[in-house]
Protein backbone atom coordinates (compact mmCIF):
# COMPACT_ATOMS: atom_id res chain seq x y z
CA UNK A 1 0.00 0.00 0.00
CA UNK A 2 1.38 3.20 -1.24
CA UNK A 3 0.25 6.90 0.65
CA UNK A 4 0.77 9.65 -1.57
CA UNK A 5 -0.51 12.50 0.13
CA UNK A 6 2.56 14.07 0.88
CA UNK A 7 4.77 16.32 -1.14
CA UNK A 8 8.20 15.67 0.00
CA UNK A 9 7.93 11.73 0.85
CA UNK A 10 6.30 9.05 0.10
CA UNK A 11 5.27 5.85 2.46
CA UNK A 12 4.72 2.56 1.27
CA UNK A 13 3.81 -0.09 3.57
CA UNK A 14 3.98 -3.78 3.07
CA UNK A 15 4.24 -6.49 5.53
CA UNK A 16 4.62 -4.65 8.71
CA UNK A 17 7.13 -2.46 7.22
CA UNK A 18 6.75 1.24 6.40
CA UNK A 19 9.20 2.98 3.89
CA UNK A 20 9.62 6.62 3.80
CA UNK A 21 11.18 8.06 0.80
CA UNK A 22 12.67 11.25 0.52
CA UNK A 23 11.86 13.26 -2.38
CA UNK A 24 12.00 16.91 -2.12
CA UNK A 25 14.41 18.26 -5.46
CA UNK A 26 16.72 18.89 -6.17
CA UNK A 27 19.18 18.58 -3.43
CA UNK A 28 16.09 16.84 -0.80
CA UNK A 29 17.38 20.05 1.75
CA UNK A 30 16.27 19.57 5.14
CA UNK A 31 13.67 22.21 4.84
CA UNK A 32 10.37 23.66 6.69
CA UNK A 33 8.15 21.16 3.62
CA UNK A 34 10.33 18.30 4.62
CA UNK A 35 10.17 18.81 8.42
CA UNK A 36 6.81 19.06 7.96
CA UNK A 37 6.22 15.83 6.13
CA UNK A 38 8.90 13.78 7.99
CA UNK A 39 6.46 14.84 11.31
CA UNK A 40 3.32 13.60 9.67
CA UNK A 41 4.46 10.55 8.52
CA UNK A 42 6.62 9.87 11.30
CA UNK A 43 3.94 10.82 13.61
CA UNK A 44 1.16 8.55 11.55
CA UNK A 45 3.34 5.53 11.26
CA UNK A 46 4.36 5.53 15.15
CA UNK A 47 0.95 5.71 16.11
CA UNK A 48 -0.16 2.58 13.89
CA UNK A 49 0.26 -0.92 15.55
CA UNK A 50 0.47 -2.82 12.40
CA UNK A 51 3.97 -1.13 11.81
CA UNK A 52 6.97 -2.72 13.45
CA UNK A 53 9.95 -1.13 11.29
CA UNK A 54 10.16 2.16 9.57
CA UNK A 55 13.05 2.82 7.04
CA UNK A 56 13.71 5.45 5.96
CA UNK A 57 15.51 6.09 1.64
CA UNK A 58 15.71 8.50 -0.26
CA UNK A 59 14.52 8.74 -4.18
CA UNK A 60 16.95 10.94 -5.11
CA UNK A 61 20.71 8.79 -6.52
CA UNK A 62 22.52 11.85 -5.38
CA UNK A 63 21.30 12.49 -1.96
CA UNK A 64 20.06 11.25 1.10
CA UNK A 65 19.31 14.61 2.05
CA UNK A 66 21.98 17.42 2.08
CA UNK A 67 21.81 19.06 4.93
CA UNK A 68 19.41 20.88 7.12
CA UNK A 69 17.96 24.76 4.96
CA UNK A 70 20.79 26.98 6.08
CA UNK A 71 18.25 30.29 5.29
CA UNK A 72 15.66 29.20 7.73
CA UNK A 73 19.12 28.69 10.18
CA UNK A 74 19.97 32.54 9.49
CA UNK A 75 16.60 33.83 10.74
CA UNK A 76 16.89 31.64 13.83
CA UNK A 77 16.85 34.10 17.20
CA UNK A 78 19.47 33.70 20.39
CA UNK A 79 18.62 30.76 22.93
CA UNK A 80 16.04 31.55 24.79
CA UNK A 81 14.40 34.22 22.68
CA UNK A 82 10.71 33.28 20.98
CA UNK A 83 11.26 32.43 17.12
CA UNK A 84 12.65 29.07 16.98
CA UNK A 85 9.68 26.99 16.10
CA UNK A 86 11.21 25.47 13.74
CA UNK A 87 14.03 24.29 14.81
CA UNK A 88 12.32 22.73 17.83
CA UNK A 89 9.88 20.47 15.15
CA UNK A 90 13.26 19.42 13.60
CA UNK A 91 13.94 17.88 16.51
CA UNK A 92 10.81 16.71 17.20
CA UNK A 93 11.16 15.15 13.37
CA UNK A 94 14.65 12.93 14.21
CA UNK A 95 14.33 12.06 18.04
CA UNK A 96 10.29 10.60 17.07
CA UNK A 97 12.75 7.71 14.99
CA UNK A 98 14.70 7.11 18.33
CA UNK A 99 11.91 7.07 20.58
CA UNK A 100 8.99 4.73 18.86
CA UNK A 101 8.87 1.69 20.16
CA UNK A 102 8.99 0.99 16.43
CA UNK A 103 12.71 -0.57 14.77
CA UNK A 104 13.52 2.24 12.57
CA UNK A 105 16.68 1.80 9.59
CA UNK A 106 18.57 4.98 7.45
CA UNK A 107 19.17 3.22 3.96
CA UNK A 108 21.58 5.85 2.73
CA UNK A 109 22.62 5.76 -1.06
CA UNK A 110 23.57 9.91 -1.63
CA UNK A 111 24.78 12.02 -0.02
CA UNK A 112 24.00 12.25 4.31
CA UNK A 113 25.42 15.59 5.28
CA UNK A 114 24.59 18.11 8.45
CA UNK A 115 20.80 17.46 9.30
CA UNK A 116 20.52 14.23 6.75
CA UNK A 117 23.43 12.97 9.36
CA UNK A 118 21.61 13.57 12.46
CA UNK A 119 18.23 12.01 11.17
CA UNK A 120 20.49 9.00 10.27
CA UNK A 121 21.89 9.14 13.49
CA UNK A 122 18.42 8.95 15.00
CA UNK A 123 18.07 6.14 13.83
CA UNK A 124 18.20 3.39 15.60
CA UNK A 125 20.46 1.30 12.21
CA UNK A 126 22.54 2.67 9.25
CA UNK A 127 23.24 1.05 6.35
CA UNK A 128 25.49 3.05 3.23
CA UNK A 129 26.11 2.02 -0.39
CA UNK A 130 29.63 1.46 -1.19
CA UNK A 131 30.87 4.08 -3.80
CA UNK A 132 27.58 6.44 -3.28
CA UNK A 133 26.76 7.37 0.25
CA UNK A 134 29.05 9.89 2.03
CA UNK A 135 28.41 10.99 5.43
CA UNK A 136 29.41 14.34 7.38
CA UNK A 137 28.65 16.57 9.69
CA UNK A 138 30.01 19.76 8.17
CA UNK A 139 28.21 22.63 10.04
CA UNK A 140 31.91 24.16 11.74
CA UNK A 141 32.69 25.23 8.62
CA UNK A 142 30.17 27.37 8.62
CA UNK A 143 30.48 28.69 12.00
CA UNK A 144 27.98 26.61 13.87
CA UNK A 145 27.82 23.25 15.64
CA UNK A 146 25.62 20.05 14.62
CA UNK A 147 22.49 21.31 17.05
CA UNK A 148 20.39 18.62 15.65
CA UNK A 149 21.73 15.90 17.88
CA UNK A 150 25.00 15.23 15.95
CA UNK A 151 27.07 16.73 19.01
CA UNK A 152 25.56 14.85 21.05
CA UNK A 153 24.92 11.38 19.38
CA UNK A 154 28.02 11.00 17.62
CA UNK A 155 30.28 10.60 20.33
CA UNK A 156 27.98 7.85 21.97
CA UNK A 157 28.20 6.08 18.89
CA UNK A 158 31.67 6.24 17.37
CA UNK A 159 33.87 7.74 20.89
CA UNK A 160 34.50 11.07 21.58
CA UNK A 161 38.03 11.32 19.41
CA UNK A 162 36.45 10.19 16.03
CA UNK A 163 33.04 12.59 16.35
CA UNK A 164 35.57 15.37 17.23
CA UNK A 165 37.63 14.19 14.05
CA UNK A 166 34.41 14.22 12.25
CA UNK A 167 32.97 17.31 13.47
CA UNK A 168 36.24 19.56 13.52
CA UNK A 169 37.33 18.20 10.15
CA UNK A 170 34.04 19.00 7.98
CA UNK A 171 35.31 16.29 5.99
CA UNK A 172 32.98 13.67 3.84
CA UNK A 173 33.57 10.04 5.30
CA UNK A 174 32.07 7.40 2.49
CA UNK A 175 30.45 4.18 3.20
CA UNK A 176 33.20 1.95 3.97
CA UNK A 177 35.51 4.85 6.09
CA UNK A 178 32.10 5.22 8.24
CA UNK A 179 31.81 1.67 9.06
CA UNK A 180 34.84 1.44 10.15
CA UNK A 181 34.53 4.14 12.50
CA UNK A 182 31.11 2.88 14.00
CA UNK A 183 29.03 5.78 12.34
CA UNK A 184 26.94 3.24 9.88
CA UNK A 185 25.69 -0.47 10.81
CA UNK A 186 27.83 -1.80 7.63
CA UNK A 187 29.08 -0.50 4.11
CA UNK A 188 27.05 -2.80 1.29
CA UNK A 189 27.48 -2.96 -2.28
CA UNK A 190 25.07 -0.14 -4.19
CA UNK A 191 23.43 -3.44 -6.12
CA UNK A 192 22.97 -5.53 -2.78
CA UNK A 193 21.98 -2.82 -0.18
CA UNK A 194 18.25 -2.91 -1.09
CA UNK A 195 17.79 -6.45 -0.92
CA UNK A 196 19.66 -6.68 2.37
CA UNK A 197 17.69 -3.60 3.99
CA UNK A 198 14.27 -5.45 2.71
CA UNK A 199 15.51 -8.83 3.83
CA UNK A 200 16.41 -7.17 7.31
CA UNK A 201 13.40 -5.49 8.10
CA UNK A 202 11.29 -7.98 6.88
CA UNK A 203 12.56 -10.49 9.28
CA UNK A 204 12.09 -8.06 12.41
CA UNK A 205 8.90 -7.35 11.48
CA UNK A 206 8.12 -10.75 11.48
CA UNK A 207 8.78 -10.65 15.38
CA UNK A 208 5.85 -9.89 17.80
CA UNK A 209 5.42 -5.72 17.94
CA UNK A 210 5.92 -6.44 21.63
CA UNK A 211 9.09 -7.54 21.74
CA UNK A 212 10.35 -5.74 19.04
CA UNK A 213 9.73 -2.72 21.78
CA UNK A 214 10.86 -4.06 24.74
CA UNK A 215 13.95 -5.34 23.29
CA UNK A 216 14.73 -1.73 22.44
CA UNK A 217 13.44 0.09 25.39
CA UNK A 218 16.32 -2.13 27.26
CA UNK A 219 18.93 -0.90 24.56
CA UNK A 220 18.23 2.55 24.76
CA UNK A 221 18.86 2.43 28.13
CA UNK A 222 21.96 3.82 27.59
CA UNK A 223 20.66 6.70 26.14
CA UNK A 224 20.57 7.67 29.72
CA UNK A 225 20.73 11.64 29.87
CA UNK A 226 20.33 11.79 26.58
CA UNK A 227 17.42 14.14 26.53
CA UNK A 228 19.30 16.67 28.91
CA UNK A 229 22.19 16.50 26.51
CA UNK A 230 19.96 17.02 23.39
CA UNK A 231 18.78 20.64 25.41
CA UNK A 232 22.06 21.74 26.25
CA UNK A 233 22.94 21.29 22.56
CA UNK A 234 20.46 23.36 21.09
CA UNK A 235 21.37 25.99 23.33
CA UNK A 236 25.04 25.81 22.06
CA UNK A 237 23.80 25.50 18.66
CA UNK A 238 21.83 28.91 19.41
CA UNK A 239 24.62 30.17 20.65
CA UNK A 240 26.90 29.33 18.03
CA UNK A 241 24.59 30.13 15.18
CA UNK A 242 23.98 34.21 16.74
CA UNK A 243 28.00 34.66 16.75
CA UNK A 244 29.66 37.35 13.83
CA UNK A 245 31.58 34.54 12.46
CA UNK A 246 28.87 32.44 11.62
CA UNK A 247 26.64 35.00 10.14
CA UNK A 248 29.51 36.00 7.44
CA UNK A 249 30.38 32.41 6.96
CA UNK A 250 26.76 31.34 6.40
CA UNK A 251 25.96 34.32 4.32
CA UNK A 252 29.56 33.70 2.56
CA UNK A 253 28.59 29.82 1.63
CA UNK A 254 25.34 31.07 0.65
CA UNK A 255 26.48 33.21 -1.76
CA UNK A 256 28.40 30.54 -3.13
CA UNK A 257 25.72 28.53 -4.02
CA UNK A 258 25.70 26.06 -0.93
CA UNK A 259 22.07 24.35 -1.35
CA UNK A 260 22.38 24.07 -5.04
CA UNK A 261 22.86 20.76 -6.85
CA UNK A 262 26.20 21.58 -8.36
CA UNK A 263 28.28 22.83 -4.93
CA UNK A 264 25.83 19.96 -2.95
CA UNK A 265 27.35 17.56 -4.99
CA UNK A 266 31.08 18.19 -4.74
CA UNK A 267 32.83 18.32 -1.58
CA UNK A 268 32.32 20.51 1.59
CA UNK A 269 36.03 21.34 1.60
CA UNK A 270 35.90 22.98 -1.36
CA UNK A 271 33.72 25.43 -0.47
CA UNK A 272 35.16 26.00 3.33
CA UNK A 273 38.67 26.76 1.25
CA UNK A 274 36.67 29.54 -0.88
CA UNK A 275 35.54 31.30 2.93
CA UNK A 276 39.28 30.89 4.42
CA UNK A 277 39.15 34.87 3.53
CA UNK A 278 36.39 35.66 5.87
């Protein structure tokens, strides 16, 4: 069963297991009609008992998603000021995939950068095609921090080292580089990931709904503090986003065409060496 009444995803739902795709051209940029649909869905599929895994692909062979709409991140107001509805839904959006007692899977074939790297990391697996999925959390460049949850997920995932390697660096980790560092579940072939994603989730959701949540309710115990955490970041990220440097640098990197296809699609260095000036 396909639902179609969404203009930035689409869900299909077969055998217990719902599929969001992503499809919001050209670049699928974490934006307010993406946020938006991502809630719905999420929201609609978390609330249904017939669903026992939610995966989430994209439709686009170039992206995952890019990264979170760095215009709606310009307007955002200093912590603690009103304004920032918006950013709270994203989060809303990406911590819904951690908390359902649902199993929920990033199939990532494109490119996974900023906000496309924290929903990932939401989630509660990652899976990336060899030779087309790259993965980074590039937001320093631009004078801000990951405040979507990638400062605070990444180091309880891969150590606190390699997410300051990744988040310092800006640097684009592919499939098999991010395995190795803990960041995705495995590194597949681009011909086999699909089949091993459907054969996956098709086996938990053969599992009683039940179990499926208890077993992961125990796991995320160790998401102890987590929440707290997840606050403090977003006021850093407030914080960080308000300062001099990151206004120029954002407005800089705008200017440069950051959320078009052609800069999306070559590498974040590239375009941090062009703002070395500012």
């Amino acid at each position: 069963m396909t639902e179609n009444s969404y203009s930035a995803v689409a869900v299909m739902i077969n055998k217990g297991v719902a599929t969001i795709t992503i499809n919001n051209p050209p670049i699928n940029l974490f934006d307010e009609a993406l946020i938006r649909d991502l809630d719905r869905a999420g929201q609609t599929l978390c609330d249904r008992p017939d669903i026992k895994v939610i995966v989430i692909e994209s439709a686009n062979a170039d992206f995952f998603i890019a990264h979170a709409d760095v215009s709606a991140i310009q307007q955002l107001p200093p912590a603690g000021e009103p304004g920032g509805e918006l950013r709270t839904a994203f989060h809303q959006v990406v911590d819904r995939f951690r908390k359902t007692p649902k199993a929920t899977i990033a199939k990532i074939e494109g490119r996974c950068r900023g906000g496309g790297s924290e929903l990932a990391l939401a989630c509660d697996m990652r899976f990336a095609a060899i030779g087309k999925a790259l993965l980074s959390q590039p937001e320093v460049g631009l004078g801000i921090i990951p405040g979507g949850g990638g400062s605070t997920r990444l180091p309880r995932i891969v150590g606190r080292a390699r997410a300051l390697e990744i988040i310092l660096g800006c640097s684009d980790f592919d499939a098999e580089l991010a395995e190795r560092y803990g960041y995705v579940n495995r590194a597949l072939p681009a011909d086999k990931i699909g089949l091993f994603v459907d054969k996956l989730a098709t086996r938990i959701a053969s599992f009683p709904a039940e179990t499926i949540a208890v077993a992961k309710e125990a796991v995320t115990l160790k998401d102890a503090d987590l929440e707290e955490d997840l606050a403090l970041e977003r006021q850093f990220f407030l914080r960080s986003a308000n300062t001099e440097s990151a206004k120029l640098r954002m407005a800089k990197a705008m200017s440069f065409g950051l959320q078009t296809e052609s800069v999306g699609k070559g590498g974040m260095a590239e375009l941090w060496d062009l703002g070395n000036n500012i």
